[in-house]
C-alpha atoms as a PDB file:
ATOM      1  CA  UNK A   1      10.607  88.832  55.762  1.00  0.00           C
ATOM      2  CA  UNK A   2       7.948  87.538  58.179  1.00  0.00           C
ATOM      3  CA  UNK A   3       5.505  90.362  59.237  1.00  0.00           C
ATOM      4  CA  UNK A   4       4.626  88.646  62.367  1.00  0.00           C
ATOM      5  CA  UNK A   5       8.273  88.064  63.754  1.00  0.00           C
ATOM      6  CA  UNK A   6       9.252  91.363  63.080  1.00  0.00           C
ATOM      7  CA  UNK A   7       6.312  93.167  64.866  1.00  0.00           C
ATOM      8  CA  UNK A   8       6.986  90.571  67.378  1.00  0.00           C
ATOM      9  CA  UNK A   9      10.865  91.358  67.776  1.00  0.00           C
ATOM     10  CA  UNK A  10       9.909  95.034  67.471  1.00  0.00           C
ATOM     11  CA  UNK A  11       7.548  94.730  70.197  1.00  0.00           C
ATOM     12  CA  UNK A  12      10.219  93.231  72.331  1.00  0.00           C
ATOM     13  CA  UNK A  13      12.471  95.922  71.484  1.00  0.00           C
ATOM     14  CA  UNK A  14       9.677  98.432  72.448  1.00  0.00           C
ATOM     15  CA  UNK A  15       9.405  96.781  75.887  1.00  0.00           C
ATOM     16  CA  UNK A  16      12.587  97.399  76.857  1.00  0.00           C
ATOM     17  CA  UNK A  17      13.376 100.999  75.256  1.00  0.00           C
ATOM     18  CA  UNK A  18       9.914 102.488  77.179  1.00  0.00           C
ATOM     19  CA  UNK A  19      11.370 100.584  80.788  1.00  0.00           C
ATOM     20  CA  UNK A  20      14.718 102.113  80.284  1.00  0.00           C
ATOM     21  CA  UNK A  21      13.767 105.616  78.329  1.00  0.00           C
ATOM     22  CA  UNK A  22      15.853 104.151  75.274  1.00  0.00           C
ATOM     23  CA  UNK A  23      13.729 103.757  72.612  1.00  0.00           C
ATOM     24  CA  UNK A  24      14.078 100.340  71.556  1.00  0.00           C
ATOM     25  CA  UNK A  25      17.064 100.758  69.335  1.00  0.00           C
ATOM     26  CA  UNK A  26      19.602  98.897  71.366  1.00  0.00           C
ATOM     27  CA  UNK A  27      17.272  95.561  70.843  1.00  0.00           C
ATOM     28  CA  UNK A  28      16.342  96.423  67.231  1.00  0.00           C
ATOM     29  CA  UNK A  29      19.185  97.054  65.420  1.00  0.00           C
ATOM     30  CA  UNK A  30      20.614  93.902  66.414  1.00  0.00           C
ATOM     31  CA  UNK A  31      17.403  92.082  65.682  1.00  0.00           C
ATOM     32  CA  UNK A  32      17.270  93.320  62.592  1.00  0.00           C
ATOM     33  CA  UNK A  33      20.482  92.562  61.390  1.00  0.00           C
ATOM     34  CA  UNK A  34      21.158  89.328  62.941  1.00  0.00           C
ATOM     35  CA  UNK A  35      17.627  87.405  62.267  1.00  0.00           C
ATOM     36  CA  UNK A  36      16.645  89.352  59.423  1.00  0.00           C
ATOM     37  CA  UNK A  37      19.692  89.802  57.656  1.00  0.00           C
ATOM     38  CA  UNK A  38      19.324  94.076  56.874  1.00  0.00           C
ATOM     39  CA  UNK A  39      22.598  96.045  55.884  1.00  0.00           C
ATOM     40  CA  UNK A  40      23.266  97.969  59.051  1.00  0.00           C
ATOM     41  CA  UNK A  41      22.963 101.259  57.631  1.00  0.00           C
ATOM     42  CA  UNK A  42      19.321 100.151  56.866  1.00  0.00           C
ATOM     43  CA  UNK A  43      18.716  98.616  60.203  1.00  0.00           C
ATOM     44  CA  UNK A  44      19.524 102.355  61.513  1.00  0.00           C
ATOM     45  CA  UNK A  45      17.810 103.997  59.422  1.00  0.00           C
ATOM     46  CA  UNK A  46      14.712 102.384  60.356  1.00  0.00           C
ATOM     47  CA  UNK A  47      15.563 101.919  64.048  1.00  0.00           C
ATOM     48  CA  UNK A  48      15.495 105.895  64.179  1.00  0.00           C
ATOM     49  CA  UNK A  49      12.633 105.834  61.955  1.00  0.00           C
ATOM     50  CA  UNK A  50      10.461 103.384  64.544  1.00  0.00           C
ATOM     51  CA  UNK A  51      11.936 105.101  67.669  1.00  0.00           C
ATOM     52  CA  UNK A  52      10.177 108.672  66.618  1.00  0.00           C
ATOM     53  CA  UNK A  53       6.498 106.852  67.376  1.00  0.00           C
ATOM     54  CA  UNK A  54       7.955 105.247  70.001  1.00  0.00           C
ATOM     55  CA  UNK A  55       9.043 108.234  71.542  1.00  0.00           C
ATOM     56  CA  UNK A  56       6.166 110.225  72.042  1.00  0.00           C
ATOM     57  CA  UNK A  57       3.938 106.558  73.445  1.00  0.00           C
ATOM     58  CA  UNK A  58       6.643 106.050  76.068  1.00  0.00           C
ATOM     59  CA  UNK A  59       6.818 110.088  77.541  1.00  0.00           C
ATOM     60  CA  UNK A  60       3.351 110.121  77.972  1.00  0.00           C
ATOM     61  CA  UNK A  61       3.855 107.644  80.940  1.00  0.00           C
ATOM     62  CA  UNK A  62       6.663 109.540  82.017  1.00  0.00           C
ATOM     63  CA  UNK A  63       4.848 112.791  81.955  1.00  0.00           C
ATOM     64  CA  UNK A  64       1.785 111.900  83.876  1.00  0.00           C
ATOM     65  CA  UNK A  65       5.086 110.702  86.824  1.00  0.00           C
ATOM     66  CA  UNK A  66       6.412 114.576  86.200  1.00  0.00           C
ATOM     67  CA  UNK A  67       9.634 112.646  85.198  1.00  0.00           C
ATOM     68  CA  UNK A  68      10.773 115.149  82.329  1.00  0.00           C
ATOM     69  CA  UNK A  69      12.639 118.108  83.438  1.00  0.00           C
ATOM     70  CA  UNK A  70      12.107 120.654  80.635  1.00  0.00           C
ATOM     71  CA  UNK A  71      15.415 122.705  81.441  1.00  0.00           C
ATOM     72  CA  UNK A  72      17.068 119.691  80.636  1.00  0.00           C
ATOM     73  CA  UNK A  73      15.023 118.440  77.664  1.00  0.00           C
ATOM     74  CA  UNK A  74      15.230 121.641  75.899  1.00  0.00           C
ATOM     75  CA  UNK A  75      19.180 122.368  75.334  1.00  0.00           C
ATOM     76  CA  UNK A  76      19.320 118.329  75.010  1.00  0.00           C
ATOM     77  CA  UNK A  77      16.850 118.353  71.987  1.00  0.00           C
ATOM     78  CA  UNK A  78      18.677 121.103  70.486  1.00  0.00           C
ATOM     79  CA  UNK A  79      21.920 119.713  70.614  1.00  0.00           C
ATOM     80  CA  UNK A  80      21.204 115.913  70.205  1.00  0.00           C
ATOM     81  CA  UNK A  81      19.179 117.268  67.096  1.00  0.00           C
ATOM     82  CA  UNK A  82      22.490 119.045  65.357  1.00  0.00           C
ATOM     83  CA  UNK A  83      24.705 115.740  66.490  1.00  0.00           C
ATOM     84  CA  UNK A  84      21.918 113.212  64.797  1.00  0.00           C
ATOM     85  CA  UNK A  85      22.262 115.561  61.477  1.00  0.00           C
ATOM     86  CA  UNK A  86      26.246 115.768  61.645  1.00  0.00           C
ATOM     87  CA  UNK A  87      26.086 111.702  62.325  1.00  0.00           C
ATOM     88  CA  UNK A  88      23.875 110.689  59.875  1.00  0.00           C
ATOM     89  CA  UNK A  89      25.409 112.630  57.154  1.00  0.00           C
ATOM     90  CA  UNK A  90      29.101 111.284  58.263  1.00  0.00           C
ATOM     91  CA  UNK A  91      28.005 107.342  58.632  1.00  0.00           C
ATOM     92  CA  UNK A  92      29.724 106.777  55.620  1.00  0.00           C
ATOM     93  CA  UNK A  93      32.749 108.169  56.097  1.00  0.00           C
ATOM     94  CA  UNK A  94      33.688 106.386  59.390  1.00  0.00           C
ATOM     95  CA  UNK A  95      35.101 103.210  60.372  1.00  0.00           C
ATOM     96  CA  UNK A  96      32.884 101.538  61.942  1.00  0.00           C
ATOM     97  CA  UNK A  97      34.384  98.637  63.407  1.00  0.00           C
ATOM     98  CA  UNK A  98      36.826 100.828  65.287  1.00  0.00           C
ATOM     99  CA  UNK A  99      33.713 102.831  66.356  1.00  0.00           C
ATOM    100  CA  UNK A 100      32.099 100.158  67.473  1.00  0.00           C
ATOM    101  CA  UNK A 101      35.516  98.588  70.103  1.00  0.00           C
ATOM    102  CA  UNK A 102      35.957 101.726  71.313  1.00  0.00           C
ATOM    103  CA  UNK A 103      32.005 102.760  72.296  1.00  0.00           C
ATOM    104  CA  UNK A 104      32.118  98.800  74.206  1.00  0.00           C
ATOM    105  CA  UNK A 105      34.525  99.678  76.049  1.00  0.00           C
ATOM    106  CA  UNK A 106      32.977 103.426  76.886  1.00  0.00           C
ATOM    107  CA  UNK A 107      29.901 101.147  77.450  1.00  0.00           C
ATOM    108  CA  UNK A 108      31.254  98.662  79.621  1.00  0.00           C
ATOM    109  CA  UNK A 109      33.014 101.205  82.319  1.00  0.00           C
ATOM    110  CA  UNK A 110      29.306 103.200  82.422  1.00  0.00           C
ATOM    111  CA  UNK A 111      27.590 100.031  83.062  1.00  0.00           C
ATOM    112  CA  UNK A 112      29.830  99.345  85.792  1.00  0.00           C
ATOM    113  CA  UNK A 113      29.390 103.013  87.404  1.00  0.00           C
ATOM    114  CA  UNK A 114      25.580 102.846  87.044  1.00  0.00           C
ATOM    115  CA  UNK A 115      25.749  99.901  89.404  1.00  0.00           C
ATOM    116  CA  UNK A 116      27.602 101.854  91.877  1.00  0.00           C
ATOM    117  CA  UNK A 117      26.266 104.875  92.382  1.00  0.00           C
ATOM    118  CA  UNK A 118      23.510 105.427  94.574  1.00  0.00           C
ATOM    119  CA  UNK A 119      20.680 106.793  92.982  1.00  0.00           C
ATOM    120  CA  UNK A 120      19.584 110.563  94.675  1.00  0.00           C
ATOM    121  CA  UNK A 121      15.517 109.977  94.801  1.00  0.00           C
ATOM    122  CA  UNK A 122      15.229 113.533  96.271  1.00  0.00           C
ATOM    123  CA  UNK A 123      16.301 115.482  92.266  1.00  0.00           C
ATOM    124  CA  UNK A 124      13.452 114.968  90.278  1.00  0.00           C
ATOM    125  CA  UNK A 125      11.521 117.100  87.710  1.00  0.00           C
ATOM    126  CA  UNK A 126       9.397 118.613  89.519  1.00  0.00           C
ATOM    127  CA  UNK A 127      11.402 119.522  93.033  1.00  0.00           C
ATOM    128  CA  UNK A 128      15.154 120.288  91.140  1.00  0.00           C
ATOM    129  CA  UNK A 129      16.398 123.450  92.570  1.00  0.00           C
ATOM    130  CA  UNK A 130      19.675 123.229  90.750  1.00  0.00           C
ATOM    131  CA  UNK A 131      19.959 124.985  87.358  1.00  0.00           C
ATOM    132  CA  UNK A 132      21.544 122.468  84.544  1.00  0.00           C
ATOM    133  CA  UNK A 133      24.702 123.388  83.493  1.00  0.00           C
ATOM    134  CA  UNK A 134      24.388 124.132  79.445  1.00  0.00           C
ATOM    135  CA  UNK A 135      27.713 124.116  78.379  1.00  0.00           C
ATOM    136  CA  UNK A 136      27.837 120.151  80.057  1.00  0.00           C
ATOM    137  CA  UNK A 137      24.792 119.076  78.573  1.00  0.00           C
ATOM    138  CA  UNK A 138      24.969 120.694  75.280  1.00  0.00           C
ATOM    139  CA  UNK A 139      28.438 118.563  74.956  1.00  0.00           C
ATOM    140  CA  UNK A 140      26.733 115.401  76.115  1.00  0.00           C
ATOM    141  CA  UNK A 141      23.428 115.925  73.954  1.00  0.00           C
ATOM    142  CA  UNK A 142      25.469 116.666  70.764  1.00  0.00           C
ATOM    143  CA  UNK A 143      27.685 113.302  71.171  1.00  0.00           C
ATOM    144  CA  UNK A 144      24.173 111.533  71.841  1.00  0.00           C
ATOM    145  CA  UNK A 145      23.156 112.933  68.919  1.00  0.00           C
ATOM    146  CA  UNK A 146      26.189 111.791  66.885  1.00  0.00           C
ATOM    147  CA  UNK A 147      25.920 107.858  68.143  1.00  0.00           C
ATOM    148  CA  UNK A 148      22.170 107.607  67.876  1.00  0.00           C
ATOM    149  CA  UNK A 149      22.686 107.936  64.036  1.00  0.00           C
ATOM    150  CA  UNK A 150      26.071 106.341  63.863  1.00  0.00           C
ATOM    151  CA  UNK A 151      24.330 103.259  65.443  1.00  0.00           C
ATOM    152  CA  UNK A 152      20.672 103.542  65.183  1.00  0.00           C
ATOM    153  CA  UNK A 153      20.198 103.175  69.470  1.00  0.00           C
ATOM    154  CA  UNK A 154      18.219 106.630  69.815  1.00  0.00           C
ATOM    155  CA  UNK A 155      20.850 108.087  71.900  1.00  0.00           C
ATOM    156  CA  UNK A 156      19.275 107.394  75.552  1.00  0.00           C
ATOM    157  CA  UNK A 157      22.187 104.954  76.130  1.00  0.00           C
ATOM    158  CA  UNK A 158      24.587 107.995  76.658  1.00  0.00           C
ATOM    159  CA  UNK A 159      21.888 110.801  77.655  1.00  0.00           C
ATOM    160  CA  UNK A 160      20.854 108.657  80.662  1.00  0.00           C
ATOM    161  CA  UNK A 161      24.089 107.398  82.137  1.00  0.00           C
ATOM    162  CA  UNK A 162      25.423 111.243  81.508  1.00  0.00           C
ATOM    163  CA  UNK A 163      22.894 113.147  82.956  1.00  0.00           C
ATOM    164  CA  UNK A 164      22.507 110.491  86.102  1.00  0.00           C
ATOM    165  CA  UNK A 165      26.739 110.162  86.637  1.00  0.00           C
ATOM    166  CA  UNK A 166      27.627 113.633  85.689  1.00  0.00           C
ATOM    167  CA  UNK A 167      24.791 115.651  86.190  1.00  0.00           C
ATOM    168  CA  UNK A 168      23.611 113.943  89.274  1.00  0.00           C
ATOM    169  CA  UNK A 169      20.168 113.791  88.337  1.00  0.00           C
ATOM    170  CA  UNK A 170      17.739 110.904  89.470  1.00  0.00           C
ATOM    171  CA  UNK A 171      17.872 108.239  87.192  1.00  0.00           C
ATOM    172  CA  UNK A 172      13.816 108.060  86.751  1.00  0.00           C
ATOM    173  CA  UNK A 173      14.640 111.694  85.641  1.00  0.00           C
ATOM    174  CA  UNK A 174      16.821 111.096  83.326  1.00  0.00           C
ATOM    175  CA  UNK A 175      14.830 108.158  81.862  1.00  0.00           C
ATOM    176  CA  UNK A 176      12.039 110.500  81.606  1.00  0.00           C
ATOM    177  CA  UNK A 177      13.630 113.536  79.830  1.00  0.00           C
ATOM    178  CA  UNK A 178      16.112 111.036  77.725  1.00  0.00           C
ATOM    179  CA  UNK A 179      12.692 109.275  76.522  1.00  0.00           C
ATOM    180  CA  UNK A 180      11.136 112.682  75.599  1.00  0.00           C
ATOM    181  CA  UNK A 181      14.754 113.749  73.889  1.00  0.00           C
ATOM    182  CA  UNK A 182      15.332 110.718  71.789  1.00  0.00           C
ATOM    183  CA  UNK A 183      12.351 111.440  69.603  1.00  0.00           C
ATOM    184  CA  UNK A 184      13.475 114.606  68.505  1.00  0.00           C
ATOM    185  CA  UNK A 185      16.987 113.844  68.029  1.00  0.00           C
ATOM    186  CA  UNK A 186      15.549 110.689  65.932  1.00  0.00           C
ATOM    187  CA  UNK A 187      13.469 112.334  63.944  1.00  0.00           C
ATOM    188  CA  UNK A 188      16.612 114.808  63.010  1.00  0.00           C
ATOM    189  CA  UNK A 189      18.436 111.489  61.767  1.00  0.00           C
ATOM    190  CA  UNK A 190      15.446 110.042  59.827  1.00  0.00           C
ATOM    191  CA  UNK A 191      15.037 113.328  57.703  1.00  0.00           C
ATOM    192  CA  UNK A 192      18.549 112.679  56.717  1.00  0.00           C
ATOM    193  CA  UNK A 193      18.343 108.862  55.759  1.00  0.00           C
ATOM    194  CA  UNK A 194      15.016 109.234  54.023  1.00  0.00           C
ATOM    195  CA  UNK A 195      16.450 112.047  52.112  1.00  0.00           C
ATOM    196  CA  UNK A 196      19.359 109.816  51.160  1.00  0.00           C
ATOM    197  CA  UNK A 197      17.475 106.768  50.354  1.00  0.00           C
ATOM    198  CA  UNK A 198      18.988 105.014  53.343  1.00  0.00           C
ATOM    199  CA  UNK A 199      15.525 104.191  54.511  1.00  0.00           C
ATOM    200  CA  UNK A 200      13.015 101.896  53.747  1.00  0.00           C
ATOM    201  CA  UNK A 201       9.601 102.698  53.726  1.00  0.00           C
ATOM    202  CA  UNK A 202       8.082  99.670  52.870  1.00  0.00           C
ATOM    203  CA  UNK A 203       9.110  97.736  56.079  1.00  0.00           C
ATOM    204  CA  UNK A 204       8.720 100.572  58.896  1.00  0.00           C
ATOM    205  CA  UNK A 205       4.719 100.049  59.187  1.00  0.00           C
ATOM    206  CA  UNK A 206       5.223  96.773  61.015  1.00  0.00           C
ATOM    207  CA  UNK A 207       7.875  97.671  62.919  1.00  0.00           C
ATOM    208  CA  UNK A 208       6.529 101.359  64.174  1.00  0.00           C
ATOM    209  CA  UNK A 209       3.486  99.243  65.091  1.00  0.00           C
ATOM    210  CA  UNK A 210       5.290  96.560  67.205  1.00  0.00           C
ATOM    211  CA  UNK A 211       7.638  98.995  68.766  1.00  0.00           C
ATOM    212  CA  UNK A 212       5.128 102.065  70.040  1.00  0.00           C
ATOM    213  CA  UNK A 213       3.140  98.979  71.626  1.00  0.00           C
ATOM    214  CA  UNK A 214       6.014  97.485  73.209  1.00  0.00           C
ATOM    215  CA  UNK A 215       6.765 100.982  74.591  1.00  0.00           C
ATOM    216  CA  UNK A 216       3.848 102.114  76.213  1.00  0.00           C
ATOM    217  CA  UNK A 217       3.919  98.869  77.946  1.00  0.00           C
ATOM    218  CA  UNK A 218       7.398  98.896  78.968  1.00  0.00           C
ATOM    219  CA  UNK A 219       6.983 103.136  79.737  1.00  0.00           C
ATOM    220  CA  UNK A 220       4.287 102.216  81.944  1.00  0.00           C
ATOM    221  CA  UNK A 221       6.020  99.433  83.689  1.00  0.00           C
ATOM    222  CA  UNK A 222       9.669 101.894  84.018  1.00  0.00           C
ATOM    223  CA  UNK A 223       7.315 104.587  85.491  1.00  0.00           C
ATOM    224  CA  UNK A 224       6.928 102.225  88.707  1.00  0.00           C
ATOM    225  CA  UNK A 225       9.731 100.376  88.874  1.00  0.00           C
ATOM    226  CA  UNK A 226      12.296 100.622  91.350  1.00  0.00           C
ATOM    227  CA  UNK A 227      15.446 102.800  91.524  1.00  0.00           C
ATOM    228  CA  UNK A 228      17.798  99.532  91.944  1.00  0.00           C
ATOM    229  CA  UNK A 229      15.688  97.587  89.406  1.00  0.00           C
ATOM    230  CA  UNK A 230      15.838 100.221  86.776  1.00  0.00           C
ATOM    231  CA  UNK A 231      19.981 100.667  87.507  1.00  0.00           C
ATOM    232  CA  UNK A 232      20.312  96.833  87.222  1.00  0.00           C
ATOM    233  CA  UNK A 233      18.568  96.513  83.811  1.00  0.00           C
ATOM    234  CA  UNK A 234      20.245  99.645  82.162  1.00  0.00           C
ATOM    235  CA  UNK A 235      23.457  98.330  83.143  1.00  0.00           C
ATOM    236  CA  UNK A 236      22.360  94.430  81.722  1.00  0.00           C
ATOM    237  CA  UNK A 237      21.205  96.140  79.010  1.00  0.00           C
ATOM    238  CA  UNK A 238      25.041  98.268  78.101  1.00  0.00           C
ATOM    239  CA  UNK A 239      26.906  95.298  79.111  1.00  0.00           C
ATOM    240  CA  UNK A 240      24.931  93.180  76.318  1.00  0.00           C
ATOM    241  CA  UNK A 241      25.295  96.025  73.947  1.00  0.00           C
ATOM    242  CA  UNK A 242      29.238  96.264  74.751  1.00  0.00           C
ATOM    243  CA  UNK A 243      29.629  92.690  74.001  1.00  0.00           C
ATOM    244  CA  UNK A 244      27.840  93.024  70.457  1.00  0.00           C
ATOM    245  CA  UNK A 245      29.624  95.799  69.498  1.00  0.00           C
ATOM    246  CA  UNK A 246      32.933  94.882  70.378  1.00  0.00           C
ATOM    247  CA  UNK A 247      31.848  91.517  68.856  1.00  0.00           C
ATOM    248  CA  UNK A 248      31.541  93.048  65.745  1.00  0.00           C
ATOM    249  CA  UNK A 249      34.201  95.535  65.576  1.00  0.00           C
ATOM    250  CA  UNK A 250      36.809  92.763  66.237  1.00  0.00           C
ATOM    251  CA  UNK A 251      34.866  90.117  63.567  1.00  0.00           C
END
């Protein structure tokens, strides 16, 4: 396995988790896999693995824009925490080529809605009146949770679209908070694999390298980008993923 195209390819992956408030996984696990050959399970494990650095690089841009709403972070870590434990334990026991067709599709309608909605610039972290609704976002965090182990994608691809479609947040908001949540609820999964042997040690230097680098680049790019922009490349970015997956669950 060349070191140099896998920090590279984990630097690209880096990029576009900090932009987006990801965490890289979306680009990674399917790197990893297709050019590198790794089982998926292993190409998870590490994904989650990476995205834990990667985390806590990309929300300190984010912080610094008072983009992380703490009422929301909190119930989300706890919840998205429990679902990463209940889906890393479970990977094995779940078809994953059905899981895979039926998250595309889930995928493809969010990408679609994204698009549409106007973004409300006025809710942000610091000025939100509104109190979040637990019982909503304890549901959403815990599925999060679930498919950020399942898949390896740190979870941000159903925190953000959630919290900006049902919660009405802004959607720098919930980039912010869903890039300060997705470390937690990654580092929840991770225990799990490395207590199972699922992950590899001796290839996650390189690839926590390339990725928190990519991500505090791409963080401090998604901190000043556009509302439009930002909407327009999360919904490139699930379309893409839809097409893998479903890709794969049919193959």
């Amino acid at each position: 396995m060349n070191p140099i195209l896998l920090i590279g390819g984990a630097v690209a992956a880096g990029y576009v988790g900090g932009f987006l408030g990801l965490g890289g996984g979306i680009v990674l696990v399917p790197f990893l896999t297709l050019i590198f050959g790794m089982p998926m399970h292993q190409a998870v494990a590490l994904s989650l693995a990476a995205i834990m650095a990667n985390s806590i690089v990309s929300s300190n841009n984010y912080l610094k824009k008072n983009m992380v709403d703490f009422r929301l972070v909190i119930p989300l870590c706890i919840f998205a925490s429990l679902g990463a434990v209940a889906g890393s334990s479970t990977i094995h026991l779940i078809p994953g080529d059905y899981l895979k067709i039926v998250f595309a599709i889930a995928l493809t309608y969010t990408a679609v809605s994204i698009i549409r909605k106007k973004d409300n610039n006025r809710q942000n972290a610091g000025g939100r009146k509104t109190e979040p609704k637990l019982i909503t976002i304890s549901i959403i965090a815990f599925l999060s949770g679930v498919f950020s182990s399942l898949l390896g994608v740190g979870g941000g691809i159903i925190i953000i679209p959630a919290v900006f479609l049902i919660l009405n947040y802004s959607i720098h908001t919930a980039r912010g908070s869903s890039a300060f949540t997705i470390g937690i609820t990654a580092t929840a999964g991770s225990i799990v694999y490395l207590l199972n042997g699922t992950l590899v040690l001796d290839k996650i230097g390189p690839v926590i390298l390339g990725l928190t680098v990519g991500g505090w680049f791409g963080s401090w790019c998604g901190a000043r980008a556009g509302s439009f922009m930002v909407r327009l490349a999360f919904a490139i970015i699930l379309l893409y993923l839809a097409v893998r997956m479903f890709i794969q669950g049919v193959g």
